[in-house]
Protein backbone atom coordinates (compact mmCIF):
# COMPACT_ATOMS: atom_id res chain seq x y z
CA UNK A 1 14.16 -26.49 7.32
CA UNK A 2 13.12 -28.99 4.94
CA UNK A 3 10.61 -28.39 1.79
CA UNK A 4 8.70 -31.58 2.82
CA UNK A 5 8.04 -30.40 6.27
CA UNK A 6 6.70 -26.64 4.95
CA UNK A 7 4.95 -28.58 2.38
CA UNK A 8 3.40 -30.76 4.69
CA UNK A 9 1.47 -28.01 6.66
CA UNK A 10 0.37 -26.59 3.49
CA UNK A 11 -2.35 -29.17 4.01
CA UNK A 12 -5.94 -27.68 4.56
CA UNK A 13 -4.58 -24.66 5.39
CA UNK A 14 -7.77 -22.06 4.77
CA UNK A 15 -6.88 -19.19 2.38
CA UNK A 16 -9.17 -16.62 1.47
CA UNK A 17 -8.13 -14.58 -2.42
CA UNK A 18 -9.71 -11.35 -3.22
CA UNK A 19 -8.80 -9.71 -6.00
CA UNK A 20 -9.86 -9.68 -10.41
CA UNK A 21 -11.06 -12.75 -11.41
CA UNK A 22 -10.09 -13.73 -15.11
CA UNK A 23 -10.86 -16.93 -18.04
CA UNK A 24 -7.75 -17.93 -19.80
CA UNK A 25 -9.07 -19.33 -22.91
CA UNK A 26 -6.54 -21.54 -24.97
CA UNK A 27 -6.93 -22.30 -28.32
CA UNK A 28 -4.48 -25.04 -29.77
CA UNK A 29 -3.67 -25.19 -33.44
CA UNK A 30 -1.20 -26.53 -36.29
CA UNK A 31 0.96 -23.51 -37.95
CA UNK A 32 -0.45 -24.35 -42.00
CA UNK A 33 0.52 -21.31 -44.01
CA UNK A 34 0.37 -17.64 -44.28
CA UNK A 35 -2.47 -15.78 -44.87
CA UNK A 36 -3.05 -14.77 -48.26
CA UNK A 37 -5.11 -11.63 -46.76
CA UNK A 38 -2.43 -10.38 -44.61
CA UNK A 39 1.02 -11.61 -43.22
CA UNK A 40 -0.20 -13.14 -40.72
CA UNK A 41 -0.33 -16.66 -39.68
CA UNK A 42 -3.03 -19.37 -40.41
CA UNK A 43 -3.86 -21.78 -37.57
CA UNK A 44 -6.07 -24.83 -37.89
CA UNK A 45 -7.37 -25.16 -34.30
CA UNK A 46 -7.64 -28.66 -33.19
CA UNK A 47 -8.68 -27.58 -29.61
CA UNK A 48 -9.38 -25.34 -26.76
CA UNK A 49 -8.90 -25.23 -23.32
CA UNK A 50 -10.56 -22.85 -20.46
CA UNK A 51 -8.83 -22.14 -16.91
CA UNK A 52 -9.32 -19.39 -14.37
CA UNK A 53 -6.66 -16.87 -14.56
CA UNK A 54 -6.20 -13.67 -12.67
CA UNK A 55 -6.53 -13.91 -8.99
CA UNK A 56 -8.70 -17.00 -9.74
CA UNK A 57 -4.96 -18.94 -11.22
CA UNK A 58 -3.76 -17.55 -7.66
CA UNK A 59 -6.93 -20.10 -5.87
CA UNK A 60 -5.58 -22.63 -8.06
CA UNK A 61 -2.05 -22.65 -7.21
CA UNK A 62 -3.57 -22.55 -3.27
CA UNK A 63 -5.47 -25.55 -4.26
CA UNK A 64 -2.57 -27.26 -5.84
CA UNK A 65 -0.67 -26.68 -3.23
CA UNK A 66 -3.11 -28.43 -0.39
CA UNK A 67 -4.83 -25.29 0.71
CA UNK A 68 -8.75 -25.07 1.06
CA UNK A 69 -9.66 -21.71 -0.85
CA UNK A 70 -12.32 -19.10 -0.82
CA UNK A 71 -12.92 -16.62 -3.65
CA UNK A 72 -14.27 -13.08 -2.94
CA UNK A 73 -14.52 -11.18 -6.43
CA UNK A 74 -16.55 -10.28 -9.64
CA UNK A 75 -17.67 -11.43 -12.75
CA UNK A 76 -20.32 -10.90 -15.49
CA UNK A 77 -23.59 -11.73 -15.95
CA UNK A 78 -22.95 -13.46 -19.06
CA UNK A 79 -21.29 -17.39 -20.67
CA UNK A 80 -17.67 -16.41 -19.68
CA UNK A 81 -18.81 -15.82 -15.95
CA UNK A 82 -20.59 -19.35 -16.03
CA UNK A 83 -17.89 -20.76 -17.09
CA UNK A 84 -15.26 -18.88 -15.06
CA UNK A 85 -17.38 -20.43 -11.92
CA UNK A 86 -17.39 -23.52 -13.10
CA UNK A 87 -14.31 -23.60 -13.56
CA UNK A 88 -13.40 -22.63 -9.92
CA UNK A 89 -15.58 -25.35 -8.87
CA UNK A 90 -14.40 -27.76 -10.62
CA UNK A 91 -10.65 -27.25 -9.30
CA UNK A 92 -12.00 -26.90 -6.02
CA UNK A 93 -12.48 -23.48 -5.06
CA UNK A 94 -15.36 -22.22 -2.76
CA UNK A 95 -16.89 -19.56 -4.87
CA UNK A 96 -20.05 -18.18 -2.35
CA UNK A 97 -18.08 -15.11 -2.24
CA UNK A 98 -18.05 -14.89 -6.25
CA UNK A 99 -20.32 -11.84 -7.13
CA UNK A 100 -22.40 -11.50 -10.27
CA UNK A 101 -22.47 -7.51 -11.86
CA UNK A 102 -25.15 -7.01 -14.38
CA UNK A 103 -24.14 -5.01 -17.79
CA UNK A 104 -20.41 -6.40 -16.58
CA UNK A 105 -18.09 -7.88 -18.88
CA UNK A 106 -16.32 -11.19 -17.19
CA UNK A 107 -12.58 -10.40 -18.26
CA UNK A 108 -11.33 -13.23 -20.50
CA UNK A 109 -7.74 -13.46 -22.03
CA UNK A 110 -7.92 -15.56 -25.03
CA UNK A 111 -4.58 -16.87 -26.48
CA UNK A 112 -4.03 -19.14 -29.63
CA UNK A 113 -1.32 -21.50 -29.75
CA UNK A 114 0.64 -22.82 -32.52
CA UNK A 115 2.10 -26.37 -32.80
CA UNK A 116 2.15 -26.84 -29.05
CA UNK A 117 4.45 -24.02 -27.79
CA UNK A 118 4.13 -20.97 -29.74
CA UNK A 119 1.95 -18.03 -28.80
CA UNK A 120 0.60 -16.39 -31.84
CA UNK A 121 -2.41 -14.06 -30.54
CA UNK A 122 -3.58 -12.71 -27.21
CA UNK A 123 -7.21 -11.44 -27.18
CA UNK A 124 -8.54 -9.40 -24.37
CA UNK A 125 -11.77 -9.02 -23.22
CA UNK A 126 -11.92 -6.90 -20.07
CA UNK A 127 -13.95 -3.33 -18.02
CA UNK A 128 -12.12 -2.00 -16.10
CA UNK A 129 -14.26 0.21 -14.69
CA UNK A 130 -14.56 0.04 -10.30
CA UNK A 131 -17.53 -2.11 -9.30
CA UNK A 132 -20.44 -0.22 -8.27
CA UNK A 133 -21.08 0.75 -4.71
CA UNK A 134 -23.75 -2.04 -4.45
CA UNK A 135 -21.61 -4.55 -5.39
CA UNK A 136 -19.01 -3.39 -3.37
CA UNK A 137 -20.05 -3.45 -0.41
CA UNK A 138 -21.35 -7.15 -1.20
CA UNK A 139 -17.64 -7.92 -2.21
CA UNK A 140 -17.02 -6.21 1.34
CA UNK A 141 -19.13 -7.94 3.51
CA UNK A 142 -18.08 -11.52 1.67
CA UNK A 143 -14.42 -11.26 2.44
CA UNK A 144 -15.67 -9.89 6.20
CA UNK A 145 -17.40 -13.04 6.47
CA UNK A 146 -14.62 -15.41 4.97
CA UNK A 147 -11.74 -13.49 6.41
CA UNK A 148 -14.01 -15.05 10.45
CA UNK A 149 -11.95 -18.55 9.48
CA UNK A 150 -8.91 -18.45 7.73
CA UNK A 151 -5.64 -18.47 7.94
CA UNK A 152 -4.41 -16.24 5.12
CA UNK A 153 -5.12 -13.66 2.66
CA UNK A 154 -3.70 -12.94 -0.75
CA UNK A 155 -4.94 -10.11 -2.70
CA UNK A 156 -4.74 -9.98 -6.11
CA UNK A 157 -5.00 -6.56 -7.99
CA UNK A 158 -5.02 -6.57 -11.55
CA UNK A 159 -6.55 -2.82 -11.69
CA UNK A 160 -9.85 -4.67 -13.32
CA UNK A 161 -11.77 -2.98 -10.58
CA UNK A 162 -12.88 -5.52 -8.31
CA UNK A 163 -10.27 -4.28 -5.65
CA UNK A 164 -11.42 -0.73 -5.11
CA UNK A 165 -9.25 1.18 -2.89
CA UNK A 166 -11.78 0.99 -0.13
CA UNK A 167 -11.99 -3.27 -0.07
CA UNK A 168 -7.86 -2.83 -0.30
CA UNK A 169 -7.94 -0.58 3.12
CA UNK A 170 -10.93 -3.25 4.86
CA UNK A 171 -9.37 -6.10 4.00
CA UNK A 172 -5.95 -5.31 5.26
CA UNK A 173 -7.33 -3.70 8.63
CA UNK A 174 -9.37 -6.89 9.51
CA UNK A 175 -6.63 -8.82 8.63
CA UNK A 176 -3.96 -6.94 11.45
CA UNK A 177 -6.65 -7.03 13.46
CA UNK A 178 -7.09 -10.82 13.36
CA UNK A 179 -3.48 -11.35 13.19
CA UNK A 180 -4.10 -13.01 9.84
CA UNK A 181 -0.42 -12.60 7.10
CA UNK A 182 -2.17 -10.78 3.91
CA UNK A 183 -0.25 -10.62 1.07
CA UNK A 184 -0.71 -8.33 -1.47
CA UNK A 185 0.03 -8.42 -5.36
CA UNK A 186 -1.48 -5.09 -6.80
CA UNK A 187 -0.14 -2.58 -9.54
CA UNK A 188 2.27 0.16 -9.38
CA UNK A 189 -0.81 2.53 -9.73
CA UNK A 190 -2.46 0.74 -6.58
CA UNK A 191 0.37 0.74 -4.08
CA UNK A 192 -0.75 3.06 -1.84
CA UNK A 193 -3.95 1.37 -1.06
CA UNK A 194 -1.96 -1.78 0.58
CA UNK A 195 -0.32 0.66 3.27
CA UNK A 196 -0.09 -1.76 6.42
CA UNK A 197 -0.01 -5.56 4.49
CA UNK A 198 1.81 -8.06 5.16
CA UNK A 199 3.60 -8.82 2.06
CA UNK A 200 3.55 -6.54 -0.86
CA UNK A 201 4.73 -9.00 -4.22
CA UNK A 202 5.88 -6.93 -7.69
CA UNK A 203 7.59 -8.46 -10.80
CA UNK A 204 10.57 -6.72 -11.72
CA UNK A 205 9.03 -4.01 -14.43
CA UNK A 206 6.02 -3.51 -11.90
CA UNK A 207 9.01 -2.65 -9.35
CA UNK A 208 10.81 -0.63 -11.64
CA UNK A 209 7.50 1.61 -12.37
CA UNK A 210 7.31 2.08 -8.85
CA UNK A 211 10.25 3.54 -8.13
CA UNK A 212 11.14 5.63 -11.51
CA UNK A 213 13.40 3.08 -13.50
CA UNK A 214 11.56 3.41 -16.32
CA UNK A 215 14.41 1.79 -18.64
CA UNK A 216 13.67 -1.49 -16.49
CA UNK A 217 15.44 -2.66 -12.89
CA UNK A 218 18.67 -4.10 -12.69
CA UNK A 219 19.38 -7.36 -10.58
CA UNK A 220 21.63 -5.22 -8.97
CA UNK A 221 18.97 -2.26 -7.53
CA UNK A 222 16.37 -4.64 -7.10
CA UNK A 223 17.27 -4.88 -3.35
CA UNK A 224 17.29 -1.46 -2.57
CA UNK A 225 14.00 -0.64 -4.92
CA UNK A 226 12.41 -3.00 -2.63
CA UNK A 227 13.75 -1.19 0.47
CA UNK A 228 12.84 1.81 -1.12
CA UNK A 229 8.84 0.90 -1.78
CA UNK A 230 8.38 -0.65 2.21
CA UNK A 231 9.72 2.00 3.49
CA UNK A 232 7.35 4.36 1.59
CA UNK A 233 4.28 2.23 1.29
CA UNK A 234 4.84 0.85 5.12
CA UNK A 235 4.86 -3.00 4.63
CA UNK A 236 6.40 -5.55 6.54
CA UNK A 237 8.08 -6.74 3.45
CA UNK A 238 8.32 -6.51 -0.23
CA UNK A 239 9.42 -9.36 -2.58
CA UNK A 240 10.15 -8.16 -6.48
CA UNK A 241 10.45 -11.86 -8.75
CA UNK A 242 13.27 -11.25 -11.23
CA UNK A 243 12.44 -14.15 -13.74
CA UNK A 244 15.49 -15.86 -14.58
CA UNK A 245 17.42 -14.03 -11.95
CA UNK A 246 15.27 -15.38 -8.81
CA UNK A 247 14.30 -13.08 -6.22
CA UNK A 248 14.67 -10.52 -3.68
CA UNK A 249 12.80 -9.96 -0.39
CA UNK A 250 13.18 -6.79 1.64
CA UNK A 251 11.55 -6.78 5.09
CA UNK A 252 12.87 -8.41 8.51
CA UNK A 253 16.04 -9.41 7.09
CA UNK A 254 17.06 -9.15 3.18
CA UNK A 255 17.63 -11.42 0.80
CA UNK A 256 18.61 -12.93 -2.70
CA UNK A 257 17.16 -16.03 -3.76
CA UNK A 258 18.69 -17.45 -6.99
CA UNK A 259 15.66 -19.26 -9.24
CA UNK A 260 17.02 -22.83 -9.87
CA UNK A 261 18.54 -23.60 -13.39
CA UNK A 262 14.95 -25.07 -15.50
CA UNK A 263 14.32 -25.18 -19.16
CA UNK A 264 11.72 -22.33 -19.83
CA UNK A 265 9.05 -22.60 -21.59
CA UNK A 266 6.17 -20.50 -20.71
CA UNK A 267 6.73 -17.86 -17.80
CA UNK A 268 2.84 -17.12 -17.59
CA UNK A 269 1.29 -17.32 -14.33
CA UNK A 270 4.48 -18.01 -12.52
CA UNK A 271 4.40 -15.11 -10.18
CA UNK A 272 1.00 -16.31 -9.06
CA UNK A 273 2.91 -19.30 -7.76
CA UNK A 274 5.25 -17.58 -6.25
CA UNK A 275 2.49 -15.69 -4.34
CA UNK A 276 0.68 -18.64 -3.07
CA UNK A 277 3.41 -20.41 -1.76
CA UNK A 278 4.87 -17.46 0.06
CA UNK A 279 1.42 -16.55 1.14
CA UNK A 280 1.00 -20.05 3.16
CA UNK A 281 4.67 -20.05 3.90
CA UNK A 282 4.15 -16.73 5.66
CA UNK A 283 0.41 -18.38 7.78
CA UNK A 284 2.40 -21.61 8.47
CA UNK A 285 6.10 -20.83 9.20
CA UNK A 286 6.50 -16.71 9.06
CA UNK A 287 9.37 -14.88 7.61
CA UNK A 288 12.01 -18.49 7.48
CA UNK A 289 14.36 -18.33 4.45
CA UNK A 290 12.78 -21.52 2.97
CA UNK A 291 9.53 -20.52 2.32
CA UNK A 292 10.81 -17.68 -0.41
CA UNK A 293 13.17 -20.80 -1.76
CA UNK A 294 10.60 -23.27 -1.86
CA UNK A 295 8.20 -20.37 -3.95
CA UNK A 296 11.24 -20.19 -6.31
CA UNK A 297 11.78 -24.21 -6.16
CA UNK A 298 7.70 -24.30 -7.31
CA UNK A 299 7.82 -21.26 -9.87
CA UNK A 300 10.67 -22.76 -11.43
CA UNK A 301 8.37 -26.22 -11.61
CA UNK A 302 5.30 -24.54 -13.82
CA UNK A 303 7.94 -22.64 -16.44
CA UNK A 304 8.61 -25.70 -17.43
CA UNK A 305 5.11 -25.88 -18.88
CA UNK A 306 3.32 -24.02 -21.83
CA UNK A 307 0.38 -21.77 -20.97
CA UNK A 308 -0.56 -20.95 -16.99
CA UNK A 309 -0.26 -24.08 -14.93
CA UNK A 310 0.44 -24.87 -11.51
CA UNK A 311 2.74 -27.25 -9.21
CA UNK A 312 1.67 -31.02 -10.22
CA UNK A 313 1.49 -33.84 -7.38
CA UNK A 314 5.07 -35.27 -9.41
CA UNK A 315 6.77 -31.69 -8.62
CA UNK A 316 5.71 -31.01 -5.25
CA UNK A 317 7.25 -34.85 -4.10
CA UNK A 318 10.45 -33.93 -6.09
CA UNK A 319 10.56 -30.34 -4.34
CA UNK A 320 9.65 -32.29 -0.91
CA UNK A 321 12.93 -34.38 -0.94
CA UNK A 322 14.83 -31.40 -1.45
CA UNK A 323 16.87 -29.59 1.37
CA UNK A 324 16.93 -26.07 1.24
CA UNK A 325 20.24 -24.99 -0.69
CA UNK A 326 19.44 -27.71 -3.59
CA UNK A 327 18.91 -27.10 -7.09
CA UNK A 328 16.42 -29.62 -8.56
């Protein structure tokens, strides 16, 4: 099947995320000297840059992608929240399901750049703490009420708390019951909650956790460690991203899917791209071969990048006139 016809009925497809919303702060800056405090680097910023990250960089790659997306999550009642939501909006994402916790810190990962490419400094800002009931059963009866019209949903469990294991279980029983694909990309800690999901995704070291490899997981057991988690968690299928190495998808038929050859540059936020094209692959076109190489064709299109980005309007027409099999 060709990219440019899966691509095509990416259009205004309705996705719904769930899952830990997040601000990616950037801060950009010239490398000048070191410190004469400490040896560490000086950096004159020159300027700053805010994007949602978490499961809100998930929305984004939807929206990049052609889907209409609806957020269901947390944030805090304070200036990173406002700005998180803004934000959303101003990419495109319908954020009535976006619920405000008072004495809640919005999680915020600030990084600081050097001369374009170089990551000096990650700051966190993040409770992880579980919601509290009140706002969870808001957060439940949002993604009830989004989950009426559309045609996916990915959930996306950073173990911040907005996905306790209760909204996990709900989610994924009105989704089988609707006969709606939801695709799940939690924790090794979490994995028991997605029993019954559609997809579950894990990144090689999450996979490796998962199964005891605690040294890391080799290309070469990454098949069966995915075999290994469906079969225990009960899935339909399990896809682990190996970086460099591609992929591997366990479920109604098995696979390796080689990433194609790219000049890395920044591997942040890739797996959420991976996600969200699988995730409409799987609404539009089911379990076909080319959606997992067309998720590896548009991961391997934002690595190119520095700092989390997503599939430009320039990539997605150079994926489109690609058969499946190509390398671009």
């Amino acid at each position: 099947m060709r990219y440019r016809d899966i691509l095509d009925q990416f259009q205004n497809r309705k996705a719904l995320v769930v899952g830990d919303l997040m601000l990616d702060e950037y801060v950009f800056g010239r490398a000048t000297r070191i410190s004469p405090e400490a040896p560490v680097m000086v950096v004159r910023q020159q300027s700053t840059k805010n994007l949602p990250g978490g499961a809100a960089n998930v929305a984004r790659n939807l929206i990049a992608l052609g889907a209409k997306v609806s957020m269901v999550g947390v944030v805090g009642c304070d200036q990173a929240g406002e700005t998180l939501e803004q934000t959303l909006v101003e990419h495109g994402v319908e954020i009535g399901g976006v619920v405000r916790e008072p004495d809640r810190t919005t999680t915020r990962k600030m990084r600081v750049l050097a001369d374009t490419a170089h990551q000096v400094l990650r700051i966190d800002h993040e409770d992880e703490r579980d919601v509290s009931p009140k706002t969870e059963r808001r957060l439940l009866d949002q993604a009830e009420m989004h989950l009426v019209d559309c045609d996916v949903v990915i959930v996306s469990d950073y173990l911040k708390g907005s996905v306790t294991p209760e909204i996990a279980r709900r989610v994924i029983d009105l989704g089988r019951k609707r006969g709606i694909p939801v695709v799940a990309n939690p924790k090794p800690q979490s994995l028991e909650h997605y029993r019954g999901c559609t997809l579950l995704s894990l990144n090689r070291y999450e996979a490796g956790e998962a199964v005891g490899a605690w040294r890391g997981l080799e290309d070469a057991d990454a098949l069966g460690a995915a075999r290994t988690i469906r079969e225990r968690i009960g899935v339909e299928a399990v896809l682990i991203t190996l970086g460099e190495s591609g992929m591997v998808v366990d479920g109604p038929w098995d696979a390796v899917i080689p990433a194609p050859r790219v000049e890395v540059y920044d591997t942040a936020g890739a797996g959420d791209t991976v996600v969200a094209t699988v995730a409409l692959g799987l609404s539009s076109h089911g379990f076909e071969r080319s959606v997992f190489t067309l998720a590896a064709q548009t991961a391997a299109s934002v690595v190119r990048r520095v700092g989390v980005a997503t599939p430009a309007p320039q990539d997605l027409a150079d994926i489109a006139a690609l058969r499946d099999g190509e390398v671009s």
